[in-house]
Protein backbone atom coordinates (compact mmCIF):
# COMPACT_ATOMS: atom_id res chain seq x y z
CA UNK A 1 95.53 124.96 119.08
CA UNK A 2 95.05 122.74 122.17
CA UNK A 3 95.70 119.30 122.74
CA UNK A 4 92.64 117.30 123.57
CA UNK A 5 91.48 114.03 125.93
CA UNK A 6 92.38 111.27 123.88
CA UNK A 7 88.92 108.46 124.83
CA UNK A 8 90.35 104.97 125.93
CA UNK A 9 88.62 101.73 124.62
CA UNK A 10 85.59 100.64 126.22
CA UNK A 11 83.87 104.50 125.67
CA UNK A 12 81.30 103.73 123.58
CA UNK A 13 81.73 107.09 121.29
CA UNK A 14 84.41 104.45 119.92
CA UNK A 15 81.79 102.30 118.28
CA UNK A 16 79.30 105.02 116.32
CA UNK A 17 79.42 105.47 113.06
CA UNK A 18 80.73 109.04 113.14
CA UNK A 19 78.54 111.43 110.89
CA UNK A 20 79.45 113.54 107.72
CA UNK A 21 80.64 117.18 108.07
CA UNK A 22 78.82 119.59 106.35
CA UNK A 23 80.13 122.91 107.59
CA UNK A 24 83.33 123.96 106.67
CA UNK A 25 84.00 126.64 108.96
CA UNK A 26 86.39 127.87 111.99
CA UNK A 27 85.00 125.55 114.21
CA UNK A 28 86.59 122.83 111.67
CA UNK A 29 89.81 124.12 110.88
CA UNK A 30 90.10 124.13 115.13
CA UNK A 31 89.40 120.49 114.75
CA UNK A 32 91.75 119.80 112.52
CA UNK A 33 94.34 121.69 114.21
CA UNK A 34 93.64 120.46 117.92
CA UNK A 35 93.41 116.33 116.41
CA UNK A 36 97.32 117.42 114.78
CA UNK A 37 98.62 119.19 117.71
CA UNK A 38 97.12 116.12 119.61
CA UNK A 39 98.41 113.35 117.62
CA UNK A 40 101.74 114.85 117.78
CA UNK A 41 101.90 114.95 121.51
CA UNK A 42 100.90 111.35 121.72
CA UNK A 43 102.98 110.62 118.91
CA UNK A 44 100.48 108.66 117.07
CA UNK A 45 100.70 108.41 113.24
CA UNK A 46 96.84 109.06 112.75
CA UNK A 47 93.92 110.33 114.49
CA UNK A 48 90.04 109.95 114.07
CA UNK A 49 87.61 112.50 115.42
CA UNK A 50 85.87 109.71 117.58
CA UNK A 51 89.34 109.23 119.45
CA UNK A 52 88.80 112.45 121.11
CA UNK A 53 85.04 112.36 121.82
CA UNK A 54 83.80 113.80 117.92
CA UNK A 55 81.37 112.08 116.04
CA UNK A 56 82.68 113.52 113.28
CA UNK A 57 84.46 111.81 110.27
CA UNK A 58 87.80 113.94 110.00
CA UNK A 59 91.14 112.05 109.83
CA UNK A 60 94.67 113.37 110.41
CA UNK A 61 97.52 111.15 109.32
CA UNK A 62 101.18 111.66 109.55
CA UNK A 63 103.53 108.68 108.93
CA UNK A 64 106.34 110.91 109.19
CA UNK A 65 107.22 109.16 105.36
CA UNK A 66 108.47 111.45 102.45
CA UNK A 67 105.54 112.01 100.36
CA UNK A 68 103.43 113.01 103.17
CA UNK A 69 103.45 115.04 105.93
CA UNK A 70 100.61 115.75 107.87
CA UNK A 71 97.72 114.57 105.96
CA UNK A 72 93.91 115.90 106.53
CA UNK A 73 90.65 114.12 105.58
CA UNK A 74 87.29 115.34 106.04
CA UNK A 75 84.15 112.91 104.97
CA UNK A 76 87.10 110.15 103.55
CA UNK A 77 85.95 107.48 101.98
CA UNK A 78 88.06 104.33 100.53
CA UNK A 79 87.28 103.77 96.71
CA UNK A 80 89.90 101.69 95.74
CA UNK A 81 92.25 99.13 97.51
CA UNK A 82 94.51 96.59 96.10
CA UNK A 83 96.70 93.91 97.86
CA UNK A 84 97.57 92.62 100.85
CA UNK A 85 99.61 93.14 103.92
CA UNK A 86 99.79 91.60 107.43
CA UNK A 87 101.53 93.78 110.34
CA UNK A 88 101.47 95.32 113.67
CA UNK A 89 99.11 97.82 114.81
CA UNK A 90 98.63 99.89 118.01
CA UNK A 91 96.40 102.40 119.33
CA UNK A 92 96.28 105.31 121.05
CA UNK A 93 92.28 104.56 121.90
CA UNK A 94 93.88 100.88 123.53
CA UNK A 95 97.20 101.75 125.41
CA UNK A 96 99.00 98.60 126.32
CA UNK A 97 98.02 96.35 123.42
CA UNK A 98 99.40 96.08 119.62
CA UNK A 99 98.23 93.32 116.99
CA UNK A 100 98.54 91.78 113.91
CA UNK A 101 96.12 93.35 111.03
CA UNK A 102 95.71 92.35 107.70
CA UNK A 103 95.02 95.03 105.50
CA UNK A 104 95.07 96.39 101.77
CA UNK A 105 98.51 97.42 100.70
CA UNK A 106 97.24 100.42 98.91
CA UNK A 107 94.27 102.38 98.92
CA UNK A 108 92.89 105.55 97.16
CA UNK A 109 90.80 107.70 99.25
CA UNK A 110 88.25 110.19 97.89
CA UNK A 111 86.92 113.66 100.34
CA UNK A 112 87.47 117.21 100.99
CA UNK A 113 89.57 119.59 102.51
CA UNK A 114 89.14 121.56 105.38
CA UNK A 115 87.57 123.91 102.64
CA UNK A 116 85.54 121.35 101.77
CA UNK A 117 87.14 121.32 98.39
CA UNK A 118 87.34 117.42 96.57
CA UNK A 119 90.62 115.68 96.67
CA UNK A 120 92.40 112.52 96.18
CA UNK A 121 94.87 110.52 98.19
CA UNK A 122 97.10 107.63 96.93
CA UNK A 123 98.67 105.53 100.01
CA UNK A 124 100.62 102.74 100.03
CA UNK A 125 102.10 100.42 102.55
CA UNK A 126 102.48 101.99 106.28
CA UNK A 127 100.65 104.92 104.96
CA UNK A 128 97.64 102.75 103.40
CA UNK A 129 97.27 100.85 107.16
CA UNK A 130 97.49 103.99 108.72
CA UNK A 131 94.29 105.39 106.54
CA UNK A 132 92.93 102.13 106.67
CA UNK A 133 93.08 102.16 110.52
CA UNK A 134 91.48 106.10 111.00
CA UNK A 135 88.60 105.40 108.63
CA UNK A 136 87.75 102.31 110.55
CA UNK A 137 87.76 104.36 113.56
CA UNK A 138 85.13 106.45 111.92
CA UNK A 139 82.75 103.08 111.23
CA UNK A 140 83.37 102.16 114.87
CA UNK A 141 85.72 99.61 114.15
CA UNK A 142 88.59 98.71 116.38
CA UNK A 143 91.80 97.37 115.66
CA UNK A 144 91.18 94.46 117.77
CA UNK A 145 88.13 93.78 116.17
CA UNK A 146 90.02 92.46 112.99
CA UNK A 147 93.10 91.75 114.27
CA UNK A 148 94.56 88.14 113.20
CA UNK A 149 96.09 88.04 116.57
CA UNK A 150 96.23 90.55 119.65
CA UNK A 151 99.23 91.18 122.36
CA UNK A 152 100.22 92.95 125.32
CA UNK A 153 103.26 95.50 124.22
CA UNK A 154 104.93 94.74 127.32
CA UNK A 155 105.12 90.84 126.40
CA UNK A 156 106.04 91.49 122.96
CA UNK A 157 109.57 93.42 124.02
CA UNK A 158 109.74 90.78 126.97
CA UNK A 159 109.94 88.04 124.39
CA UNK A 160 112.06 89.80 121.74
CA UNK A 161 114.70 90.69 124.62
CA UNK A 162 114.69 86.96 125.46
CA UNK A 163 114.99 85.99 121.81
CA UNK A 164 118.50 88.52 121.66
């Protein structure tokens, strides 16, 4: 396993459409294990291929909730969503910035495997805007794109420390 570059927001590998996989070999399962190992060290929640320079639709999400763990996706696709939430996002693609998102409050998510093999995953809440958020990343979508409104991290706790 080896941690990898995480691309920074304006690289324009962050706005392809990333393509299908259709080999599920060693060369994936590497993937898979470099975008954890990767994630972790950044301590994200989620990673999209395109976040390290692969045009590649392969997700890795880890809320650190319960009924999860670390979650792979190759090829994901949303096929249900119901509901709605608004809260904060951030980025590991856009250091420095967080924003307001409004997004489904659960979503069911249809792919494979790093076998390739067909599965199913029910999310919910954090977990549903954290898929939400790594499949956009594989449209070329941004946070920022759809966010309802966009701040500096740095003025957020500035203003909450004021507010104490």
């Amino acid at each position: 396993m080896a941690i990898r570059f995480i691309v920074k927001d304006p690289d324009p590998v962050l706005r392809e459409k990333a393509k299908p996989v259709t080999k599920f070999n060693a060369n994936l399962h590497k993937l898979l294990d470099d975008m954890a190992e990767t994630m972790y060290h950044a301590e994200g929640v989620g990673l999209a291929a395109p976040q390290i320079g692969i045009e590649k639709r392969v997700i890795v999400v880890d809320t650190g909730e319960e009924d999860g763990g670390l979650m792979e996706m190759v090829n994901p696709e949303i096929i249900e969503s119901e509901g709605e939430q608004l809260g904060p996002e951030g980025c590991l693609s856009i250091p420095g910035l967080n924003g307001d998102v409004r997004r489904a409050l659960r979503v069911k998510l249809r792919g494979q495997d790093r076998y390739g093999n067909d599965i199913t995953i029910e999310a919910k809440e954090f977990q549903a805007r954290a898929f939400q958020h790594e499949v956009d990343h594989l449209n070329g979508v941004l946070f920022t794109d759809i966010a309802v409104k966009v701040y500096d991290i740095s003025q957020a706790s500035e203003k909450r420390e004021n507010e104490a």
